[in-house]
N, C-alpha and C. Protein backbone atom coordinates (compact mmCIF):
# COMPACT_ATOMS: atom_id res chain seq x y z
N UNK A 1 26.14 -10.58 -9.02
CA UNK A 1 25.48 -11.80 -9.48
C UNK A 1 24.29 -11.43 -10.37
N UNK A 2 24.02 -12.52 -11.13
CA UNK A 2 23.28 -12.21 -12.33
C UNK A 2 21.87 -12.25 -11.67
N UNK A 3 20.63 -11.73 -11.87
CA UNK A 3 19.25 -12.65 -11.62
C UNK A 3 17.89 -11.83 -12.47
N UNK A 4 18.17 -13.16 -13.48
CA UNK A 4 16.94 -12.61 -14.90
C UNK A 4 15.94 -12.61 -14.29
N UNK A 5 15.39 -13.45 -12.82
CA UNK A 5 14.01 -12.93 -12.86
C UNK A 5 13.58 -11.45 -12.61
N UNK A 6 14.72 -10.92 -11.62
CA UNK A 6 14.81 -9.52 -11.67
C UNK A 6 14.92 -8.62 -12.52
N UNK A 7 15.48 -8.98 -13.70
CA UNK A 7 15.83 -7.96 -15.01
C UNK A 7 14.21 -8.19 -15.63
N UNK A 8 13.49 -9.61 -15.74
CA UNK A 8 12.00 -9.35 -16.15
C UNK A 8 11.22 -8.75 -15.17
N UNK A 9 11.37 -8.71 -14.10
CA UNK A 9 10.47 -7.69 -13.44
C UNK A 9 10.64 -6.62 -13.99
N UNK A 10 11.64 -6.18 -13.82
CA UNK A 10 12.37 -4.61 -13.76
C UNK A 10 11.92 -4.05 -14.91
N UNK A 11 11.68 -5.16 -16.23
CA UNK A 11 11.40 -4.78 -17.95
C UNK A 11 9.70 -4.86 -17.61
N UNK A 12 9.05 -5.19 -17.01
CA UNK A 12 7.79 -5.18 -17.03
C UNK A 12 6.84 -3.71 -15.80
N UNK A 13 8.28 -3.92 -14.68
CA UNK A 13 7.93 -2.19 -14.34
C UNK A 13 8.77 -1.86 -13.97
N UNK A 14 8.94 -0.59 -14.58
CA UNK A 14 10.02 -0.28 -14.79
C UNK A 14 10.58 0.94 -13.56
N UNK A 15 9.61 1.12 -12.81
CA UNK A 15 9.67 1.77 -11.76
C UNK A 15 10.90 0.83 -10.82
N UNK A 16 10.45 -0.47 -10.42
CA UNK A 16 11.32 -1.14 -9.55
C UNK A 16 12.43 -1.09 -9.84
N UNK A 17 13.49 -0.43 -10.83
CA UNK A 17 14.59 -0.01 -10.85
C UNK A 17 15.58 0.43 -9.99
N UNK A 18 14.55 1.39 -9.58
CA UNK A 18 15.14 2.20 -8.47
C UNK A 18 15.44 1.46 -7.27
N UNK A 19 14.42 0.28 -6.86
CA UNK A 19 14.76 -0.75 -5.43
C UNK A 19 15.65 -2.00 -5.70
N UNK A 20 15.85 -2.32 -7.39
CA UNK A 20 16.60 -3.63 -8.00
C UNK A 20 17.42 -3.90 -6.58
N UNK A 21 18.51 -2.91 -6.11
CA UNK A 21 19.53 -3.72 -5.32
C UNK A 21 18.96 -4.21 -3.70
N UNK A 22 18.09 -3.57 -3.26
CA UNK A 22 17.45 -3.60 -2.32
C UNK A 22 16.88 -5.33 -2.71
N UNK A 23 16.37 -5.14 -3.82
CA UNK A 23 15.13 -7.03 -4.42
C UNK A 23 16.21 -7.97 -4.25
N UNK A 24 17.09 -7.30 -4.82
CA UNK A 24 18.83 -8.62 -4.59
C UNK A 24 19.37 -8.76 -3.43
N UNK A 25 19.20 -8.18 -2.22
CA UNK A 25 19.17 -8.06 -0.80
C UNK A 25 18.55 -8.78 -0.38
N UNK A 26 17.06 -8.96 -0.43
CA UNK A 26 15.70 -9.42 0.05
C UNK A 26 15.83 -10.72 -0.50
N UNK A 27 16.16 -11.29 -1.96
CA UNK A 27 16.39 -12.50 -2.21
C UNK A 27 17.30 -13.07 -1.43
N UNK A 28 18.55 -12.85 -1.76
CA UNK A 28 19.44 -13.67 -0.69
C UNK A 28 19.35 -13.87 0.51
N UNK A 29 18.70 -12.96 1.42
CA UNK A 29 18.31 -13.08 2.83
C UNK A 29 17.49 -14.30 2.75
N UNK A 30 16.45 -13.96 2.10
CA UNK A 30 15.59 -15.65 1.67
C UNK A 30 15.87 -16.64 1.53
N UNK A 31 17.50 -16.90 1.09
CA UNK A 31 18.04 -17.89 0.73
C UNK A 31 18.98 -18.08 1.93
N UNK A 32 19.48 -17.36 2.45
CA UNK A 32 20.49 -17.97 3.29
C UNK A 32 19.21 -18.22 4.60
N UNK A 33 18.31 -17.96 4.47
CA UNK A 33 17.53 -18.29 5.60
C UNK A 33 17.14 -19.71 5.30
N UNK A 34 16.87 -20.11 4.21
CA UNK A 34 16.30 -21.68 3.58
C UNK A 34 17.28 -22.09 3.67
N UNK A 35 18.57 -22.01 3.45
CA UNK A 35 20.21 -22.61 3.48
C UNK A 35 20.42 -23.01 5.54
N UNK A 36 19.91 -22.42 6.04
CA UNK A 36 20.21 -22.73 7.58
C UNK A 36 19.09 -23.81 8.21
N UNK A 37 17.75 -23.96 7.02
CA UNK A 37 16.36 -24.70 7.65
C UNK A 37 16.12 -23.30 8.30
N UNK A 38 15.71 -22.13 8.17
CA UNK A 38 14.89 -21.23 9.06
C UNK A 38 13.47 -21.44 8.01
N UNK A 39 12.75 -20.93 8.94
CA UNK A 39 11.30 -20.80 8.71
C UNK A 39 11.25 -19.13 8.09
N UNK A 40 10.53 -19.17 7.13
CA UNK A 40 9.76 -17.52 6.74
C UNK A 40 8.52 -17.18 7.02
N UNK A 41 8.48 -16.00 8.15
CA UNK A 41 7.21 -15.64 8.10
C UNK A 41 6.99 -14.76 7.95
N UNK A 42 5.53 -14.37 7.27
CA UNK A 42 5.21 -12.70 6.28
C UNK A 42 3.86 -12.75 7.27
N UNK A 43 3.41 -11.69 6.72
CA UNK A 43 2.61 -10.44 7.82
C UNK A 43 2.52 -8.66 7.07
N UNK A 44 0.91 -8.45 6.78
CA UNK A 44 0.50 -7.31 6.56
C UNK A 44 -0.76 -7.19 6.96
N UNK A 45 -1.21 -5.81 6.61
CA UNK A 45 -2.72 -5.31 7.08
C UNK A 45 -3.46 -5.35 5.98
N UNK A 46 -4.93 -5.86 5.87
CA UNK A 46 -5.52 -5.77 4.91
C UNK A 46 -4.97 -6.03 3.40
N UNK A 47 -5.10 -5.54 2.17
CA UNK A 47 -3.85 -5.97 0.98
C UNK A 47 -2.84 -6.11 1.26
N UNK A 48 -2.25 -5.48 1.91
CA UNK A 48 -0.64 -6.02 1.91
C UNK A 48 -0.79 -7.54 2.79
N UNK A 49 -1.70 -8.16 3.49
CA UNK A 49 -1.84 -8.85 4.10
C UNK A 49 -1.59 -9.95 3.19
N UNK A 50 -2.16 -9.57 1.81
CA UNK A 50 -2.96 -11.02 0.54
C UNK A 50 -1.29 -11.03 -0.09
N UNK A 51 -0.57 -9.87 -0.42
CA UNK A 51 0.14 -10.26 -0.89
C UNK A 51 1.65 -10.42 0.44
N UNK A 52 1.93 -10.99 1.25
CA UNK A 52 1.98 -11.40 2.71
C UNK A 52 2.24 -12.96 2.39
N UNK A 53 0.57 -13.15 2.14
CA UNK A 53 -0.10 -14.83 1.81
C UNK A 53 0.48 -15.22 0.17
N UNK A 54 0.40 -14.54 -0.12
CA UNK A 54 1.04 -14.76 -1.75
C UNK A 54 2.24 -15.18 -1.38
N UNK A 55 2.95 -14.19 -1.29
CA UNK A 55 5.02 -14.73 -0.86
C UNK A 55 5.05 -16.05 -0.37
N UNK A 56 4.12 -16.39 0.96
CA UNK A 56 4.45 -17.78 1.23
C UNK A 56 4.03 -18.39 0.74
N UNK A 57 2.68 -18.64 0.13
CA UNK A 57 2.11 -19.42 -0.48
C UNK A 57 3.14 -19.74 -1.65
N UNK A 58 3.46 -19.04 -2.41
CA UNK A 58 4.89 -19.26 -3.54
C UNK A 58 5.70 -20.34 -3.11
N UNK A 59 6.03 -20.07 -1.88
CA UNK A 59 7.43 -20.46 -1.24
C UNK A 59 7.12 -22.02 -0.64
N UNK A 60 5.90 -22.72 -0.43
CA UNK A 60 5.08 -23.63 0.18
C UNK A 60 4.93 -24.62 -0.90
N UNK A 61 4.14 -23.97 -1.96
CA UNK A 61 3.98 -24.97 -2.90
C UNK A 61 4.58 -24.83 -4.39
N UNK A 62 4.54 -25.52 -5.50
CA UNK A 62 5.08 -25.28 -6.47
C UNK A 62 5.08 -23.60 -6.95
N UNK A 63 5.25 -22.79 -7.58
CA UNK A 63 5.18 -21.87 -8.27
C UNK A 63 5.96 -21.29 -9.09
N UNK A 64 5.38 -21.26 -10.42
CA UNK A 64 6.00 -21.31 -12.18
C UNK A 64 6.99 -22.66 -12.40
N UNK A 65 7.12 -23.00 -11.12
CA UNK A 65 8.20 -24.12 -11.67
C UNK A 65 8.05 -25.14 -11.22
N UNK A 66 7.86 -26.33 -11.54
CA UNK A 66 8.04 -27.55 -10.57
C UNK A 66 8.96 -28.10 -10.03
N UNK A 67 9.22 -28.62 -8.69
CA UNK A 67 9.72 -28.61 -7.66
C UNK A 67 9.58 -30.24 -7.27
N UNK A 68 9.82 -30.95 -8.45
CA UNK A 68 10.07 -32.61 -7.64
C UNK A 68 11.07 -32.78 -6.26
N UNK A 69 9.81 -33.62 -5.32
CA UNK A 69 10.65 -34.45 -4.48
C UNK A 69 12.09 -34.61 -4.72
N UNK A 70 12.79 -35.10 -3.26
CA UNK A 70 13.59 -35.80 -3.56
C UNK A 70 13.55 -37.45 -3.90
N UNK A 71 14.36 -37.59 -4.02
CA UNK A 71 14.07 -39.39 -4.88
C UNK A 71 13.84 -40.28 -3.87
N UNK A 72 14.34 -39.88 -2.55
CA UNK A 72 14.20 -41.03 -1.52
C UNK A 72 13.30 -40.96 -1.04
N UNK A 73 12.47 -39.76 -1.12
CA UNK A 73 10.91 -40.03 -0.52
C UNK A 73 9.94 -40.68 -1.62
N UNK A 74 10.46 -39.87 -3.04
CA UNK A 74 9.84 -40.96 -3.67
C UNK A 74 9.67 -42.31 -3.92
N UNK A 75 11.04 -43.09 -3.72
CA UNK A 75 10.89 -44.04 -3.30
C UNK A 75 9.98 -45.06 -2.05
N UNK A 76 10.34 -43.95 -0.86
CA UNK A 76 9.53 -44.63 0.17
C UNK A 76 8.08 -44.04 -0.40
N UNK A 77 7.61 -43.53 -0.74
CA UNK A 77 5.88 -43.09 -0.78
C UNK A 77 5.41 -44.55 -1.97
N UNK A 78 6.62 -44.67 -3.27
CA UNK A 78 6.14 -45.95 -3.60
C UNK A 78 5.88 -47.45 -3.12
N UNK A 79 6.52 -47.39 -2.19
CA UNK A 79 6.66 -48.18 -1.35
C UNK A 79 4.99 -48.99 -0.76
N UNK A 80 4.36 -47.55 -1.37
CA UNK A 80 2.69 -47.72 -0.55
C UNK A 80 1.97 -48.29 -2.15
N UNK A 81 2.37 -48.35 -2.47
CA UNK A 81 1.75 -49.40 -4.36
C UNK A 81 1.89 -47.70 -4.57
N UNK A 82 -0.14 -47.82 -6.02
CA UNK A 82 0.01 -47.47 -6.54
C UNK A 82 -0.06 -45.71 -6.27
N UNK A 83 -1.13 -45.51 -5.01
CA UNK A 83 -1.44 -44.41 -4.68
C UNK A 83 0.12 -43.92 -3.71
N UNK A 84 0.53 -44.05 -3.64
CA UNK A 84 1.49 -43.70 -3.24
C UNK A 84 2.72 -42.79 -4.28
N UNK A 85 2.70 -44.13 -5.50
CA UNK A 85 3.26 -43.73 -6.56
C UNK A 85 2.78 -42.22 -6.95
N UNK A 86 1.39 -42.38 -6.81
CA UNK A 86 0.58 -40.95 -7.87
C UNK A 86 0.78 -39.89 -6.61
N UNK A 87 1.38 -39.68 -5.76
CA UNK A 87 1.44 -38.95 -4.48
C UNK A 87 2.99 -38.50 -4.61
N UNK A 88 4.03 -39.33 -5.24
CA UNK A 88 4.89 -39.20 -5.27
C UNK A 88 5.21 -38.24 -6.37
N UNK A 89 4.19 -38.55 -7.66
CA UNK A 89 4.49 -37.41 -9.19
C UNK A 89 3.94 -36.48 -8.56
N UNK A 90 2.70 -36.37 -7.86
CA UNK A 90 2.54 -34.99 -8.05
C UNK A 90 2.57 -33.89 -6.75
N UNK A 91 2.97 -34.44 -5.45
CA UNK A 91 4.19 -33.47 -4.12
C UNK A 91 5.04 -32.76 -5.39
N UNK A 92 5.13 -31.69 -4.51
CA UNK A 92 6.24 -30.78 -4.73
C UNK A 92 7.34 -30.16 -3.82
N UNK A 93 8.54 -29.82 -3.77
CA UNK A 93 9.00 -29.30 -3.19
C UNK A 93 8.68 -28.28 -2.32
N UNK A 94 8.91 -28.02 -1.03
CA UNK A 94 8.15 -26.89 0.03
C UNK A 94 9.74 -25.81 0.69
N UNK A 95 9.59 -24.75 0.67
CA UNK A 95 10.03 -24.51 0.93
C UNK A 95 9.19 -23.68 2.39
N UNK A 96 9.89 -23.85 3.84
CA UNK A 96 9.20 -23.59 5.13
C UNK A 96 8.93 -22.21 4.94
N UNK A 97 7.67 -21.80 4.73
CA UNK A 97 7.14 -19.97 5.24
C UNK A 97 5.66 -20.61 5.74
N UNK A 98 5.24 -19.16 6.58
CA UNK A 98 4.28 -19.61 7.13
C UNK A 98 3.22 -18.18 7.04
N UNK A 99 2.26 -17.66 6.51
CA UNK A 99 1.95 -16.71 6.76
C UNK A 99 0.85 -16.26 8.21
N UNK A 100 1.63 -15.09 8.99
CA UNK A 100 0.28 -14.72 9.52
C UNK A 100 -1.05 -14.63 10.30
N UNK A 101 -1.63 -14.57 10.47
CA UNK A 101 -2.91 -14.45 10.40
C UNK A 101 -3.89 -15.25 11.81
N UNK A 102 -3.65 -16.77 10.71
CA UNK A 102 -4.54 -17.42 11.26
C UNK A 102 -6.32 -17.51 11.86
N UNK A 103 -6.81 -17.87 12.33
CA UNK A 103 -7.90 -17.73 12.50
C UNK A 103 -8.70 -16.76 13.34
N UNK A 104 -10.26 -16.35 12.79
CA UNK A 104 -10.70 -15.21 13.76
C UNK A 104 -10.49 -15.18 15.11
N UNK A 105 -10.78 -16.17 15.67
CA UNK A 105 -10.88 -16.83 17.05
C UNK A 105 -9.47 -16.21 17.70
N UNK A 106 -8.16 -16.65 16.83
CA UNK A 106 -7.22 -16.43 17.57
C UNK A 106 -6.92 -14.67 17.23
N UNK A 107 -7.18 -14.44 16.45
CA UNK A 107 -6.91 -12.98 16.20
C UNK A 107 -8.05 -12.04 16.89
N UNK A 108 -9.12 -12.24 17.17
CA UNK A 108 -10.03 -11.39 18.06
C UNK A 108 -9.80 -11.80 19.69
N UNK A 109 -8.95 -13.03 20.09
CA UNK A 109 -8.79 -13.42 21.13
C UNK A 109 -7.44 -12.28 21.62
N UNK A 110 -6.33 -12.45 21.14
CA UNK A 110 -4.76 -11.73 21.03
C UNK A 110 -5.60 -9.71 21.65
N UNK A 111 -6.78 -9.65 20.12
CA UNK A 111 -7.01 -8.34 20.53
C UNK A 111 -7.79 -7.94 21.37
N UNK A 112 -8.29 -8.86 22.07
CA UNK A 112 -9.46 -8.53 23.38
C UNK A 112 -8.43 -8.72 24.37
N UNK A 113 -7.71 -9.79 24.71
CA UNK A 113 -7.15 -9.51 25.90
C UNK A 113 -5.55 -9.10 25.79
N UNK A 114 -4.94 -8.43 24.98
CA UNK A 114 -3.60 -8.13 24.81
C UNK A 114 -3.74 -6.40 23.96
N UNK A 115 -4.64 -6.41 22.95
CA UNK A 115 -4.68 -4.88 22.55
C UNK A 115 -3.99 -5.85 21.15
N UNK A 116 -4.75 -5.29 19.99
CA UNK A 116 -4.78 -5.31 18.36
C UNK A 116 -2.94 -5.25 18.15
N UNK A 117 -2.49 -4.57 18.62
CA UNK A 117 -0.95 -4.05 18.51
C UNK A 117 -0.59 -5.13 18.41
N UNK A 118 -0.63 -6.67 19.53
CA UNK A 118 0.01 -7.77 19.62
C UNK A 118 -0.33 -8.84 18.51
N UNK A 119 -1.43 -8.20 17.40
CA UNK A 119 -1.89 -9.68 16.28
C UNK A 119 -0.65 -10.34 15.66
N UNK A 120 0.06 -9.63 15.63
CA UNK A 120 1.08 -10.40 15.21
C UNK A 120 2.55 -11.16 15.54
N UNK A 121 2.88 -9.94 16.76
CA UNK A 121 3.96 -10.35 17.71
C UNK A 121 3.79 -11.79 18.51
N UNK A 122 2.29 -11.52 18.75
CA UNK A 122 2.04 -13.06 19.54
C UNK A 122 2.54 -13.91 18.76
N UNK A 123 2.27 -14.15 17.96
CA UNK A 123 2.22 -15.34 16.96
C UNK A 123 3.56 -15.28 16.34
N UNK A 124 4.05 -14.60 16.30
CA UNK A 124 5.49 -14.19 15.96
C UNK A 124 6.46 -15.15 17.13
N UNK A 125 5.76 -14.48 18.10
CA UNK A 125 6.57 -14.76 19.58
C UNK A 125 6.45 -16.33 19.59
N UNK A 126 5.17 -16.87 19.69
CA UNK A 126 5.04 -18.58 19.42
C UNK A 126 5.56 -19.54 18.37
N UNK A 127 5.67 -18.81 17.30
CA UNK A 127 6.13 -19.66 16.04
C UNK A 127 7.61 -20.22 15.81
N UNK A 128 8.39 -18.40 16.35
CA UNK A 128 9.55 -18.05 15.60
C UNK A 128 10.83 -18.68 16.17
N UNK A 129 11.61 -18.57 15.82
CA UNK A 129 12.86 -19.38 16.29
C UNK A 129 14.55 -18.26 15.90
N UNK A 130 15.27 -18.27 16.48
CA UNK A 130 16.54 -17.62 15.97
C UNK A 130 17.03 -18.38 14.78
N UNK A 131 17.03 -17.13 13.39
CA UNK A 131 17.56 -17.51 12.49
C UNK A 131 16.57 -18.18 11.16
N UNK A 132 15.26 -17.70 12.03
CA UNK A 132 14.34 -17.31 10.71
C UNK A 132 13.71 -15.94 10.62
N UNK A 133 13.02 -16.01 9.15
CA UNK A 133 12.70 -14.49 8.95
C UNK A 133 11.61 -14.22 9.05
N UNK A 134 11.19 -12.69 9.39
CA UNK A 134 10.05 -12.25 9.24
C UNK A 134 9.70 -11.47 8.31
N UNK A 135 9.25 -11.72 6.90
CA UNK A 135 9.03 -10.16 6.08
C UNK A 135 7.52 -9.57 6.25
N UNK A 136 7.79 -8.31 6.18
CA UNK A 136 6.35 -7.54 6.70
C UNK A 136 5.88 -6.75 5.14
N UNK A 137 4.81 -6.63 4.47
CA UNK A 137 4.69 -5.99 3.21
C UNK A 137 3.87 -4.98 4.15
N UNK A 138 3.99 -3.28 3.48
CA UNK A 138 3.19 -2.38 4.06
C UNK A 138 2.64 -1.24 3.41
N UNK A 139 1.26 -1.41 2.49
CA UNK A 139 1.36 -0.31 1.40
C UNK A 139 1.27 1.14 2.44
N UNK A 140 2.00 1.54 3.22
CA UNK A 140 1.69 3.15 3.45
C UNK A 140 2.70 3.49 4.96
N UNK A 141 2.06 4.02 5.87
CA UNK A 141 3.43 4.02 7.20
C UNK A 141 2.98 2.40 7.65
N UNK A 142 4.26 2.23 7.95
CA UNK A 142 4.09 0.39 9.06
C UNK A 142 3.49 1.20 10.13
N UNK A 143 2.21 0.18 10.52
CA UNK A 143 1.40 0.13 11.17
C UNK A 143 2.19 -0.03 12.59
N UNK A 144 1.49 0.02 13.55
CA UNK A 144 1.73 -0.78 15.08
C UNK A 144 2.14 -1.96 15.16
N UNK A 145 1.12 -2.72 14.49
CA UNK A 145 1.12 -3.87 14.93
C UNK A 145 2.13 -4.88 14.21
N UNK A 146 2.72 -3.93 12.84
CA UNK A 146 3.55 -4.35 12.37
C UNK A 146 5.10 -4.49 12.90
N UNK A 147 5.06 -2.73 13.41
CA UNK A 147 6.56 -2.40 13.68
C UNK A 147 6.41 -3.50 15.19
N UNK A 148 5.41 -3.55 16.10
CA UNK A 148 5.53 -4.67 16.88
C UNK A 148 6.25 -6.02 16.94
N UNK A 149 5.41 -6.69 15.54
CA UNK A 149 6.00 -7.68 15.16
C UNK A 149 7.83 -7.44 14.56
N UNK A 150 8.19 -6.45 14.19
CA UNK A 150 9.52 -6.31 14.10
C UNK A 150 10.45 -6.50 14.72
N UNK A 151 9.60 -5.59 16.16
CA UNK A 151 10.85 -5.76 17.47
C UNK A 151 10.94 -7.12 17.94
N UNK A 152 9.62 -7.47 17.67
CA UNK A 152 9.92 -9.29 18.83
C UNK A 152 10.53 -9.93 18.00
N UNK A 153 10.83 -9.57 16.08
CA UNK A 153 11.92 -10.46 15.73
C UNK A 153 13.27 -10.34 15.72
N UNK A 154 13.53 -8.54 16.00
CA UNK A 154 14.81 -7.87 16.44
C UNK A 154 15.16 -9.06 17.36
N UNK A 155 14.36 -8.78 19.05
CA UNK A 155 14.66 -9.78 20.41
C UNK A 155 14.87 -10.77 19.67
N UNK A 156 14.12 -11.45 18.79
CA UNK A 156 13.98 -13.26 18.49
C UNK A 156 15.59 -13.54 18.08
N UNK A 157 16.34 -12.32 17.52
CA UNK A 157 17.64 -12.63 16.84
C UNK A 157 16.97 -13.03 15.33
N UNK A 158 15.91 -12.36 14.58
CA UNK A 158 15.14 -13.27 13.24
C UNK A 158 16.09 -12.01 12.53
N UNK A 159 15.79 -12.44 10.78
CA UNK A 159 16.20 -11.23 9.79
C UNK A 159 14.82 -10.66 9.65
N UNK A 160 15.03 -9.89 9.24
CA UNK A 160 13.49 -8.51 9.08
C UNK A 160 13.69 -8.07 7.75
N UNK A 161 12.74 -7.93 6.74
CA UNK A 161 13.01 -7.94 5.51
C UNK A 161 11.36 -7.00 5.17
N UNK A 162 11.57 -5.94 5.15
CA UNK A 162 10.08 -4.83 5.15
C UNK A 162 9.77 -4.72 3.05
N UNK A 163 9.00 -4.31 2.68
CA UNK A 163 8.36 -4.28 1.40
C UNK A 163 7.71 -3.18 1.32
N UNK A 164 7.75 -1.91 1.56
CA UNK A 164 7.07 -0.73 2.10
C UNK A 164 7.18 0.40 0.62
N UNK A 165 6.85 1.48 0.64
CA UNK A 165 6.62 2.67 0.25
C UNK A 165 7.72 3.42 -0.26
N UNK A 166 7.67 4.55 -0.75
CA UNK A 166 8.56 5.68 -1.04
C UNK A 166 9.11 6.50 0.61
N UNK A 167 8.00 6.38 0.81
CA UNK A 167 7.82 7.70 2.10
C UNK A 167 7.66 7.23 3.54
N UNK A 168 8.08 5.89 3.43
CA UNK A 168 7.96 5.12 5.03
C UNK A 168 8.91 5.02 5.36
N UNK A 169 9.74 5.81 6.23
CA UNK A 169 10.61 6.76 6.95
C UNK A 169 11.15 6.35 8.18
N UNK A 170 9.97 5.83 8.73
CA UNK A 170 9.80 5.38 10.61
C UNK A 170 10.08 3.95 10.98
N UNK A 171 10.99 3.59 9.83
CA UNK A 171 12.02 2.14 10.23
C UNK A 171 12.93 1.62 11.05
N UNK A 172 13.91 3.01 10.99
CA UNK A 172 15.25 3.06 11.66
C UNK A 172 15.59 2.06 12.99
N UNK A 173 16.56 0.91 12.34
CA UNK A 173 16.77 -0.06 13.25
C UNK A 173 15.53 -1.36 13.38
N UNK A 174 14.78 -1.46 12.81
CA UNK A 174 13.41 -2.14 12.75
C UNK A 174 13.97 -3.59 12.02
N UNK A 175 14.44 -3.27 10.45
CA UNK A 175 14.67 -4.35 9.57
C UNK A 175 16.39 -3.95 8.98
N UNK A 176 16.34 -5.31 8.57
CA UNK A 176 18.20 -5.61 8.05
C UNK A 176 17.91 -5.46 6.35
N UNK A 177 16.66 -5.34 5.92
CA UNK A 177 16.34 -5.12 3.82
C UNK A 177 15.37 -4.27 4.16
N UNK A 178 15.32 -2.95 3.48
CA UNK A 178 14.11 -2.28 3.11
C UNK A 178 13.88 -2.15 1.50
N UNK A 179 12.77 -2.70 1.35
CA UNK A 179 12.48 -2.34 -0.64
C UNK A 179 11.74 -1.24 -0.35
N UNK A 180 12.06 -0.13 -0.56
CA UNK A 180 10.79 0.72 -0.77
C UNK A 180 10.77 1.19 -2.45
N UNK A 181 9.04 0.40 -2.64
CA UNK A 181 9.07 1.07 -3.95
C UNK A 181 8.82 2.29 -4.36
N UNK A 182 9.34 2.51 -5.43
CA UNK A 182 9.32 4.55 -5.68
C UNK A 182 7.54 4.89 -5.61
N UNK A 183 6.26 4.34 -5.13
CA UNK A 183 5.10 4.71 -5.64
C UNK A 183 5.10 5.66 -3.88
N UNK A 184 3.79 6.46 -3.88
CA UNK A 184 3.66 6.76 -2.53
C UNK A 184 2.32 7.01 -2.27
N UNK A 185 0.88 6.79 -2.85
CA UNK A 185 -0.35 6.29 -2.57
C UNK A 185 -0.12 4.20 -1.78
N UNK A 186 -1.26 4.08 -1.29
CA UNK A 186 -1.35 2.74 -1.29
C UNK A 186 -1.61 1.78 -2.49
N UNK A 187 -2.64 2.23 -3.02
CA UNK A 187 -2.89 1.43 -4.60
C UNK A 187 -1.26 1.41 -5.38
N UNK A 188 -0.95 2.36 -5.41
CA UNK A 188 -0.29 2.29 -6.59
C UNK A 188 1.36 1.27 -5.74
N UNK A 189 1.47 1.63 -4.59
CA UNK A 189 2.51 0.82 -4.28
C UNK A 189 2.03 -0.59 -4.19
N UNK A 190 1.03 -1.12 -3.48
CA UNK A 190 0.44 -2.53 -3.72
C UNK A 190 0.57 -3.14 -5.00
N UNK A 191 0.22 -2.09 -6.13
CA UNK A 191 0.56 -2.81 -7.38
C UNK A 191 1.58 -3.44 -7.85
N UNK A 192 2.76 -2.80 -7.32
CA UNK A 192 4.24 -3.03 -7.55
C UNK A 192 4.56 -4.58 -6.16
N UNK A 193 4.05 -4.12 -4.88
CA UNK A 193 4.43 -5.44 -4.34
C UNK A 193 4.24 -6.77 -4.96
N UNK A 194 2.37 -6.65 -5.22
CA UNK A 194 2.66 -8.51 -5.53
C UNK A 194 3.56 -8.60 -6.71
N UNK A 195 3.77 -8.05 -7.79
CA UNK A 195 5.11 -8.65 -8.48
C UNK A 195 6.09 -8.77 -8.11
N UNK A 196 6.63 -7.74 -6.97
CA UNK A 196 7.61 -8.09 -6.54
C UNK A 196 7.77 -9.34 -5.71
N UNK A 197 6.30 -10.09 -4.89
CA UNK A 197 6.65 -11.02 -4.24
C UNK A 197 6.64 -12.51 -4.88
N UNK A 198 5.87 -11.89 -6.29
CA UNK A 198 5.90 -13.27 -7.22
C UNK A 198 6.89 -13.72 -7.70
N UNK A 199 7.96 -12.56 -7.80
CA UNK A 199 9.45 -12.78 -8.32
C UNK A 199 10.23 -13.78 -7.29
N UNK A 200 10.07 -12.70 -6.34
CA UNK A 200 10.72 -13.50 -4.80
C UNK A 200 10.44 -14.97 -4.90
N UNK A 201 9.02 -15.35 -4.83
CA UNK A 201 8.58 -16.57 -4.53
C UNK A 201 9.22 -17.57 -5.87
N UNK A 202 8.90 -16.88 -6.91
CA UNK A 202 9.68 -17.90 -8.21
C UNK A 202 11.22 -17.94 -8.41
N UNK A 203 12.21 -17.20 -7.58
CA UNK A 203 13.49 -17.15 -7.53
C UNK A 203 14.08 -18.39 -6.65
């Protein structure tokens, strides 16, 4: 299958070559997960964290493209006069991801009484459902708290879709897509993720 947004990535760096079939993996997983109603949820440490929040954020609200409603909500939102109408042009299509994180409170709470390892599994564990995904971005080895969150989506029955390195090795059995881009510092692989997740998110 054809996919130009991938051939403009690929022309703009030209490194991601080497992962193209791996990016065409990682897309469709995305899609057959939105094709069932699953939820996407992303998860990293520090930068890989932002671009984590990037992917969903893409996937949530418009991005490069607009994403009109369907007509029958537009209809009912007109339904409310005029503000309704102007609510109706400018919603956009959502597609369900969720990133992460969340607030200090709950993330210094998870690591005082559970151990840092669980920041994300918890929330993993509360959110997730069989038959949505989890992608994890990781500029360097996946962390703990990452490969954590992996296994509870292994148990959950979720897809696992990692965004990692040249040299991150310590996967085996973890995720069903690995992109690893050819870089093997952190900077320089971070550079290559967020395009890669801007692609994702605009595909």
């Amino acid at each position: 299958m054809n996919y130009p947004e991938i051939d403009r990535l690929v022309s703009r760096y030209r490194d991601l070559a080497a992962c193209r079939n791996d990016l065409e993996a990682a897309f469709r997983l995305l899609l057959e997960t939105f094709h069932r109603s699953g939820l996407v949820l992303t998860c990293g440490n520090g930068t890989s964290g932002a671009s984590a929040r990037h992917l969903a954020g893409g996937l949530v609200r418009s991005f490069q493209r607009n994403r009109p409603v369907p007509e029958e909500l537009r209809a009912t939102l007109a339904e409310q006069g005029p503000a309704g109408e102007r609510l109706a042009a400018q919603l956009q299509g959502s597609l369900p991801a969720l990133a992460l994180g969340g607030s200090q409170d709950l993330l210094t709470g998870i690591a005082a009484e559970q151990g840092a390892e669980l920041m994300f599994a918890q929330q993993l564990y509360g959110l997730a459902r069989p038959g949505d995904t989890l992608v994890v971005v990781s500029a360097g080895r996946t962390e703990d708290n990452l490969k954590a969150a992996l296994r509870v989506a292994t148990a959950l029955d979720m897809t696992r879709i990692v965004l990692t390195g040249r040299e991150d090795g310590d996967l085996d059995g973890l995720a069903d897509c690995i992109v690893r881009v050819p870089r093997v510092t952190p900077l320089e692989i971070m550079e290559l993720h967020l395009p890669a997740c801007h692609t994702l998110a605009t595909m």
